[in-house]
PDB file of N, CA and C in Angstrom:
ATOM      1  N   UNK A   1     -64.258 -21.611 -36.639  1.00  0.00           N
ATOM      2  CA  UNK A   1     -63.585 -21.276 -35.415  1.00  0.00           C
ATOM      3  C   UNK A   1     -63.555 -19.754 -35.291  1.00  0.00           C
ATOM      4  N   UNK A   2     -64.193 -19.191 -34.463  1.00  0.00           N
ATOM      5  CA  UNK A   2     -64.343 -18.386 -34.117  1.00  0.00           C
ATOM      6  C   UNK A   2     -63.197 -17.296 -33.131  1.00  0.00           C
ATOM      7  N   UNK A   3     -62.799 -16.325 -33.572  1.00  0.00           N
ATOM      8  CA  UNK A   3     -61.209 -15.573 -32.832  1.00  0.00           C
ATOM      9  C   UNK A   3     -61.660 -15.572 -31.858  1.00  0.00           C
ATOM     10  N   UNK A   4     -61.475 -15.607 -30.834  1.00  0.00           N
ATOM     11  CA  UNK A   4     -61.963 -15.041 -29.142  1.00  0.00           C
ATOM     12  C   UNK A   4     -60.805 -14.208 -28.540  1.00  0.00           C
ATOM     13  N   UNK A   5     -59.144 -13.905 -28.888  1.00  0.00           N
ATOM     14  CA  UNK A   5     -57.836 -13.499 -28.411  1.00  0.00           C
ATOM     15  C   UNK A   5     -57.588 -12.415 -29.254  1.00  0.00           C
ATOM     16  N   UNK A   6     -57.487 -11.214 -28.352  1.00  0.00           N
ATOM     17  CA  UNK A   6     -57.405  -9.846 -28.664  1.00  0.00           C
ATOM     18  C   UNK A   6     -55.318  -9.813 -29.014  1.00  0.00           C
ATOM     19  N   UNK A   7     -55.110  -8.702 -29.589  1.00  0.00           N
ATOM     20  CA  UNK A   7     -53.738  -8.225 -29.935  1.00  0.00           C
ATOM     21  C   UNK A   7     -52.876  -8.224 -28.799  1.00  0.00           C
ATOM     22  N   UNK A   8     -53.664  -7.787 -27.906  1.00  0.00           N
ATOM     23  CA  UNK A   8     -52.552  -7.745 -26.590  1.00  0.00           C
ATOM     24  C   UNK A   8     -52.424  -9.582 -25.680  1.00  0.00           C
ATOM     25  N   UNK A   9     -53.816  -9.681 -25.749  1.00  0.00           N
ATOM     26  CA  UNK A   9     -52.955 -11.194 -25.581  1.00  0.00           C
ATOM     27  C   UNK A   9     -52.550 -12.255 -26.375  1.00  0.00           C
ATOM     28  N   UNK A  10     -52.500 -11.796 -28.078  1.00  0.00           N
ATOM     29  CA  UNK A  10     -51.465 -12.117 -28.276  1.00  0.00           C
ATOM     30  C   UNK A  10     -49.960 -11.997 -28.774  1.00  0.00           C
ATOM     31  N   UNK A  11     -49.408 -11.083 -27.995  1.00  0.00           N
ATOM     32  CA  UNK A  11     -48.427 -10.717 -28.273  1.00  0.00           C
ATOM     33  C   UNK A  11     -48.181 -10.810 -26.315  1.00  0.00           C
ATOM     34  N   UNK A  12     -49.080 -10.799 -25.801  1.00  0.00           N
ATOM     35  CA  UNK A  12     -48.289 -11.467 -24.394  1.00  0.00           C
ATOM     36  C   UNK A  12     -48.184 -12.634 -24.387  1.00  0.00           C
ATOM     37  N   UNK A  13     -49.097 -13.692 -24.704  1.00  0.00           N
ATOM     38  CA  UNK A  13     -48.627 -14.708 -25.408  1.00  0.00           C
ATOM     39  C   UNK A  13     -47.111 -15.245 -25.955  1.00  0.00           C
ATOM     40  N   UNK A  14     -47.099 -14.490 -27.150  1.00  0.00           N
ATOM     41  CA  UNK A  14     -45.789 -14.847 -27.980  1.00  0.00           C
ATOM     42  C   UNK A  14     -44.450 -14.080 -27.124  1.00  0.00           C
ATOM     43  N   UNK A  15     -44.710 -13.303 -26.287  1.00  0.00           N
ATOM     44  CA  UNK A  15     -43.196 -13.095 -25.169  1.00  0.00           C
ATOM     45  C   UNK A  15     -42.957 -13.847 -24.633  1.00  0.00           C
ATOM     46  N   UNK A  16     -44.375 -14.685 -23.524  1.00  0.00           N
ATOM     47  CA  UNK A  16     -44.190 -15.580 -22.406  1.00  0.00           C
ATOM     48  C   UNK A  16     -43.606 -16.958 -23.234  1.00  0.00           C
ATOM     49  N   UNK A  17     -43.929 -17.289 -24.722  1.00  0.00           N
ATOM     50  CA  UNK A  17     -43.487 -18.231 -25.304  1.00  0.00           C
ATOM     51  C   UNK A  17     -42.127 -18.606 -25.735  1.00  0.00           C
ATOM     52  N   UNK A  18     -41.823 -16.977 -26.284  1.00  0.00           N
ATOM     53  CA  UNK A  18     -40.440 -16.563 -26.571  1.00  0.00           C
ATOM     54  C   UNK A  18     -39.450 -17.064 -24.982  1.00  0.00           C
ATOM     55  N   UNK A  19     -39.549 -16.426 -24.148  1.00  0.00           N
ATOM     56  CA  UNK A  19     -39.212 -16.794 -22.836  1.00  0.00           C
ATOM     57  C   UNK A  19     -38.733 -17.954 -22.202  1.00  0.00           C
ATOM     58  N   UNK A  20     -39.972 -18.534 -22.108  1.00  0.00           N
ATOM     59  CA  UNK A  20     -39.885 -19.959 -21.769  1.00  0.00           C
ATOM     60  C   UNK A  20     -39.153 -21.173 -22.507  1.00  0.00           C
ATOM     61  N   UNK A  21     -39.413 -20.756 -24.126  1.00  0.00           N
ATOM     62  CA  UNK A  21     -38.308 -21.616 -24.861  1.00  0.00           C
ATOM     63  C   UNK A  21     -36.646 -21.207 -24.898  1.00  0.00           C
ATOM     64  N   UNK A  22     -36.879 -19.911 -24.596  1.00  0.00           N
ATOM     65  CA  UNK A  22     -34.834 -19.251 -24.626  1.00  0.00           C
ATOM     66  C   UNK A  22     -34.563 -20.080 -23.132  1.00  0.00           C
ATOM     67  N   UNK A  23     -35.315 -19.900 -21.585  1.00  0.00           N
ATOM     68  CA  UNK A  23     -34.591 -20.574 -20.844  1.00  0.00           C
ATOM     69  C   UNK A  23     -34.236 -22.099 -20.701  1.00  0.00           C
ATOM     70  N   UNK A  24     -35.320 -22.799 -21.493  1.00  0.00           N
ATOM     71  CA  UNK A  24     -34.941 -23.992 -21.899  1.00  0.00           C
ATOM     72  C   UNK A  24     -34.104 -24.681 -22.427  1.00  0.00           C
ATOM     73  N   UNK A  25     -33.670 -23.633 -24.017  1.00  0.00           N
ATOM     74  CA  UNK A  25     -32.659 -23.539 -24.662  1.00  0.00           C
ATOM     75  C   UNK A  25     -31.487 -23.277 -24.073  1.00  0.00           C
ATOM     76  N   UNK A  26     -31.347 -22.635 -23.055  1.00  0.00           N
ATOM     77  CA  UNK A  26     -30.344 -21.988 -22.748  1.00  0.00           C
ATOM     78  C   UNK A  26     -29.913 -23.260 -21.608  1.00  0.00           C
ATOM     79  N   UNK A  27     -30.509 -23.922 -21.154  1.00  0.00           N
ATOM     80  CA  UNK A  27     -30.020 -24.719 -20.174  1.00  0.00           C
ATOM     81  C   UNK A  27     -30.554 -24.246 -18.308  1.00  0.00           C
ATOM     82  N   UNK A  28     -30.852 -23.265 -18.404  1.00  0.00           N
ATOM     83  CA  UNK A  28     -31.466 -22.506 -17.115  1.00  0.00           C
ATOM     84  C   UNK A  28     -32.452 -23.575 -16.297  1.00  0.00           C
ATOM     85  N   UNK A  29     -33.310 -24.108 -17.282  1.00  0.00           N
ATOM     86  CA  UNK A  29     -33.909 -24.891 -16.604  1.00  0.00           C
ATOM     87  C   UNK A  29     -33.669 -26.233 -17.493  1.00  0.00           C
ATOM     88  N   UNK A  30     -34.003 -27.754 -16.367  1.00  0.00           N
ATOM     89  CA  UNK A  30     -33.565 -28.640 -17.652  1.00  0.00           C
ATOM     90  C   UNK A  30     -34.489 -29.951 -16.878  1.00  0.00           C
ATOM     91  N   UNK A  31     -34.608 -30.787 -17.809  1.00  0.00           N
ATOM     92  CA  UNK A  31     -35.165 -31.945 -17.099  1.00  0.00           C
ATOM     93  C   UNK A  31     -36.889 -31.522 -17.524  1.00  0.00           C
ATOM     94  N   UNK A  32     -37.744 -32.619 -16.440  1.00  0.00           N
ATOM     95  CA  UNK A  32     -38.996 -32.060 -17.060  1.00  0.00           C
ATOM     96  C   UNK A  32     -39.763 -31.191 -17.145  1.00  0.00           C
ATOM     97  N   UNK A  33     -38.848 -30.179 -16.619  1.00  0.00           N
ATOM     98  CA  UNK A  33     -39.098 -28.796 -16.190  1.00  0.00           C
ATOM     99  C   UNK A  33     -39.245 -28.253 -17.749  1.00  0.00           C
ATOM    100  N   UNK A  34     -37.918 -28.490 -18.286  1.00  0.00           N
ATOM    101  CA  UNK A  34     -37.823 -28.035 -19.683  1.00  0.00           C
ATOM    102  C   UNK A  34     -38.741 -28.530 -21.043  1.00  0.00           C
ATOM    103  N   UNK A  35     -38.840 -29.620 -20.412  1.00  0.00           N
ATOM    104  CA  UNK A  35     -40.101 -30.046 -21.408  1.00  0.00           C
ATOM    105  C   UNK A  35     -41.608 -29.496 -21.083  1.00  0.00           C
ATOM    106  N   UNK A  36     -41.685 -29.419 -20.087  1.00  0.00           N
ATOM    107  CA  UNK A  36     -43.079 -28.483 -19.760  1.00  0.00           C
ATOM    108  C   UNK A  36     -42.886 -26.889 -20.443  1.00  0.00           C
ATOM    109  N   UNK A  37     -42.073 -26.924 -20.225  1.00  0.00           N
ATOM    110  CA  UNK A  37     -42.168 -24.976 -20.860  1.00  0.00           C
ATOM    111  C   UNK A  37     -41.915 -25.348 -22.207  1.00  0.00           C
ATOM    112  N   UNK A  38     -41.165 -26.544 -22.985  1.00  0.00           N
ATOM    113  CA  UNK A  38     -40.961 -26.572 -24.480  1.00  0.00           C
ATOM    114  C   UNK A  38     -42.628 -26.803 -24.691  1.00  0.00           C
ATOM    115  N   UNK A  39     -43.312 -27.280 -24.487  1.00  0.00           N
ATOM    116  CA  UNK A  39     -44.930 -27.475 -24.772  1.00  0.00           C
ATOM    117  C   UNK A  39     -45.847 -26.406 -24.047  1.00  0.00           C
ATOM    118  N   UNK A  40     -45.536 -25.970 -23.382  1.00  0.00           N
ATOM    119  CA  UNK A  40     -46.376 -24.819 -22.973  1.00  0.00           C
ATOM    120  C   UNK A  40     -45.835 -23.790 -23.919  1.00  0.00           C
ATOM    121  N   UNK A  41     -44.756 -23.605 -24.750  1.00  0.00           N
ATOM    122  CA  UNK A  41     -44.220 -22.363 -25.610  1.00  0.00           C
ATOM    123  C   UNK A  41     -44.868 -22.645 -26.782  1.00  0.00           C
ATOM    124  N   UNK A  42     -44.673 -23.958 -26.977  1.00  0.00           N
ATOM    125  CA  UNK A  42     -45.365 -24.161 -28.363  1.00  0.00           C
ATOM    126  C   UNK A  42     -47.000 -24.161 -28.530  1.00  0.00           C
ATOM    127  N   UNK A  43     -47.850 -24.456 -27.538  1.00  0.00           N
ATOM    128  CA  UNK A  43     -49.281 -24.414 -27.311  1.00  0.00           C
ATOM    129  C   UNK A  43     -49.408 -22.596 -27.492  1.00  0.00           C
ATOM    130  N   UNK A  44     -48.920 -22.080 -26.501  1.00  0.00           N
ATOM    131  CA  UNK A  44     -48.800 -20.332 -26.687  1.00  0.00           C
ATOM    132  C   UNK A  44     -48.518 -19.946 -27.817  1.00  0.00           C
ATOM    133  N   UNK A  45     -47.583 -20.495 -28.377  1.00  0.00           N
ATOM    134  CA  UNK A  45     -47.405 -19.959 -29.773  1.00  0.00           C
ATOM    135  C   UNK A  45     -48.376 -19.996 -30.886  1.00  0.00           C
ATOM    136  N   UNK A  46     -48.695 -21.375 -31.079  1.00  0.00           N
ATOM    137  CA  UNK A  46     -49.788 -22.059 -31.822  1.00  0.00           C
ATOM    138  C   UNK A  46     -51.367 -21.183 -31.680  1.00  0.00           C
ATOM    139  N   UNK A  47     -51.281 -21.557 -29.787  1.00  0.00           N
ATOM    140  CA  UNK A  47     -52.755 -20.306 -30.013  1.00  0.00           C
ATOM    141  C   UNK A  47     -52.694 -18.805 -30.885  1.00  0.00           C
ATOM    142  N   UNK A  48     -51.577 -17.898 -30.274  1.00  0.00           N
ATOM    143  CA  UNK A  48     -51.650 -16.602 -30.453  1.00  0.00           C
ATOM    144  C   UNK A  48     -51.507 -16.885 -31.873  1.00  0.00           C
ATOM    145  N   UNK A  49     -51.202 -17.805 -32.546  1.00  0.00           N
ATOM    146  CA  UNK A  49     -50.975 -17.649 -34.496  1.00  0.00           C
ATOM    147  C   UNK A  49     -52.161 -17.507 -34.965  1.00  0.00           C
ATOM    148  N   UNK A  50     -53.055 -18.276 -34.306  1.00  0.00           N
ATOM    149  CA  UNK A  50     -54.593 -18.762 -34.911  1.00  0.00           C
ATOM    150  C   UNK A  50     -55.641 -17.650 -34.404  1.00  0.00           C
ATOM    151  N   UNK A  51     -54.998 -17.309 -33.360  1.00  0.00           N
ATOM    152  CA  UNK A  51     -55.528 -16.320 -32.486  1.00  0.00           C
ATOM    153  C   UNK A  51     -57.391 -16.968 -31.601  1.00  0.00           C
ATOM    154  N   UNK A  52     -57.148 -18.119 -31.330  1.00  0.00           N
ATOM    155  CA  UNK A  52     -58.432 -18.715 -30.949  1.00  0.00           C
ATOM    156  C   UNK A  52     -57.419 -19.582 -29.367  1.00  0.00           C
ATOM    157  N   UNK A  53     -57.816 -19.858 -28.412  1.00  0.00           N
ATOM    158  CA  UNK A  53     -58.037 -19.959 -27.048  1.00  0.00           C
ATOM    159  C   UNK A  53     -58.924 -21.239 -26.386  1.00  0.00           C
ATOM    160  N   UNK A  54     -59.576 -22.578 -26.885  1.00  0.00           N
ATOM    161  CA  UNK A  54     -60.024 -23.560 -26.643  1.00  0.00           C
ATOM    162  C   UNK A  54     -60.586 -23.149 -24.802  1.00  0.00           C
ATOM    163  N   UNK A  55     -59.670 -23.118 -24.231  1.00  0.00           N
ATOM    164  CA  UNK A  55     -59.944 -22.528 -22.630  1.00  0.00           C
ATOM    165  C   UNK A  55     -60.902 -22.128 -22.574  1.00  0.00           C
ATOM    166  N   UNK A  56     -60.591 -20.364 -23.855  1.00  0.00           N
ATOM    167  CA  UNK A  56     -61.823 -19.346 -23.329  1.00  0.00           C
ATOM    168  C   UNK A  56     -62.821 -20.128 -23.618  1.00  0.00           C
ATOM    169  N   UNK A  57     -63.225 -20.976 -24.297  1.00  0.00           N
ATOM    170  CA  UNK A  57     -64.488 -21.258 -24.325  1.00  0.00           C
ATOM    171  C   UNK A  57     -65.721 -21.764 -23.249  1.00  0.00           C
ATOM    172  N   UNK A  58     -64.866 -22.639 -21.898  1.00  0.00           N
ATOM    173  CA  UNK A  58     -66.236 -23.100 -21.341  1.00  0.00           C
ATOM    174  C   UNK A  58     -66.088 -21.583 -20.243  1.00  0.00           C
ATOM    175  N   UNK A  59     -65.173 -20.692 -20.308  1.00  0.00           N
ATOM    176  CA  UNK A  59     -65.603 -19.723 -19.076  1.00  0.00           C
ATOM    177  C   UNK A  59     -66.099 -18.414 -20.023  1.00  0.00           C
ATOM    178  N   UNK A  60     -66.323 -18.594 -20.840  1.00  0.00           N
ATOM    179  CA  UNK A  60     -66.869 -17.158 -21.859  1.00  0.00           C
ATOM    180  C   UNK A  60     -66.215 -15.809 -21.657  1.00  0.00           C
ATOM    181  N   UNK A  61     -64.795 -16.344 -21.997  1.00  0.00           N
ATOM    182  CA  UNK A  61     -63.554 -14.870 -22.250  1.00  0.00           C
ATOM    183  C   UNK A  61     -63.440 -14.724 -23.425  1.00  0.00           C
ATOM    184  N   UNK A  62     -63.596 -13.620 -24.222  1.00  0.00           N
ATOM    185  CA  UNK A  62     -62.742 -13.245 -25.119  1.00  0.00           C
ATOM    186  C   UNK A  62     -62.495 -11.651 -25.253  1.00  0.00           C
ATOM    187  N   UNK A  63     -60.738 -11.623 -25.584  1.00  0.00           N
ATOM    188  CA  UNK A  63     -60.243 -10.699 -25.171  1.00  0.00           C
ATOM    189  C   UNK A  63     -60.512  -9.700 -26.678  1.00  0.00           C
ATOM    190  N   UNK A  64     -61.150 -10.173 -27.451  1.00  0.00           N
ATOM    191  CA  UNK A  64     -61.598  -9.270 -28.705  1.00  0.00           C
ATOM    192  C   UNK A  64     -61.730  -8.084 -28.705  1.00  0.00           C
ATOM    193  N   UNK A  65     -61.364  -7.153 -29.427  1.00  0.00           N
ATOM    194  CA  UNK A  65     -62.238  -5.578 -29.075  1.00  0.00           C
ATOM    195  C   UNK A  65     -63.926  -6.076 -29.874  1.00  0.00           C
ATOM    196  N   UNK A  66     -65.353  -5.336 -28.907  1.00  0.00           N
ATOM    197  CA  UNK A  66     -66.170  -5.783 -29.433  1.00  0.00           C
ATOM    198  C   UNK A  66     -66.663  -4.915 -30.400  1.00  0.00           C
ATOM    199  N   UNK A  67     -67.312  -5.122 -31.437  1.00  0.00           N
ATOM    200  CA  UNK A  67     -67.621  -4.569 -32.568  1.00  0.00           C
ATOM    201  C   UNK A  67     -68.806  -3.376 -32.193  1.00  0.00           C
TER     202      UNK A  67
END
């Protein structure tokens, strides 16, 4: 598996993740609203750890610096 996700997206990543699970947590949003952002936080999270992007692959993004 090949990295294709540069530093900056992921660490925009892990904010928008951070985010979305505090308003969930918090009650702000609730219902299946909240379950969509609890799985969209955790998919964001999961990517930016591994730092690989499944997406980028069929449109040929990667936010890498190139060598």
């Amino acid at each position: 598996m090949k990295k294709n996700m540069g530093s900056t997206d992921k660490i925009i990543r892990l904010i928008v993740a951070i985010i979305l699970a505090t308003l969930s947590y918090m009650g702000v949003v609730t219902g299946t609203v909240a379950i969509v952002f609890y799985t969209v936080a955790i998919v964001f999270a999961l990517t930016s750890m591994i730092r690989f992007c499944p997406l980028y692959i069929p449109f040929g993004i990667s936010t890498c610096k190139k060598k």
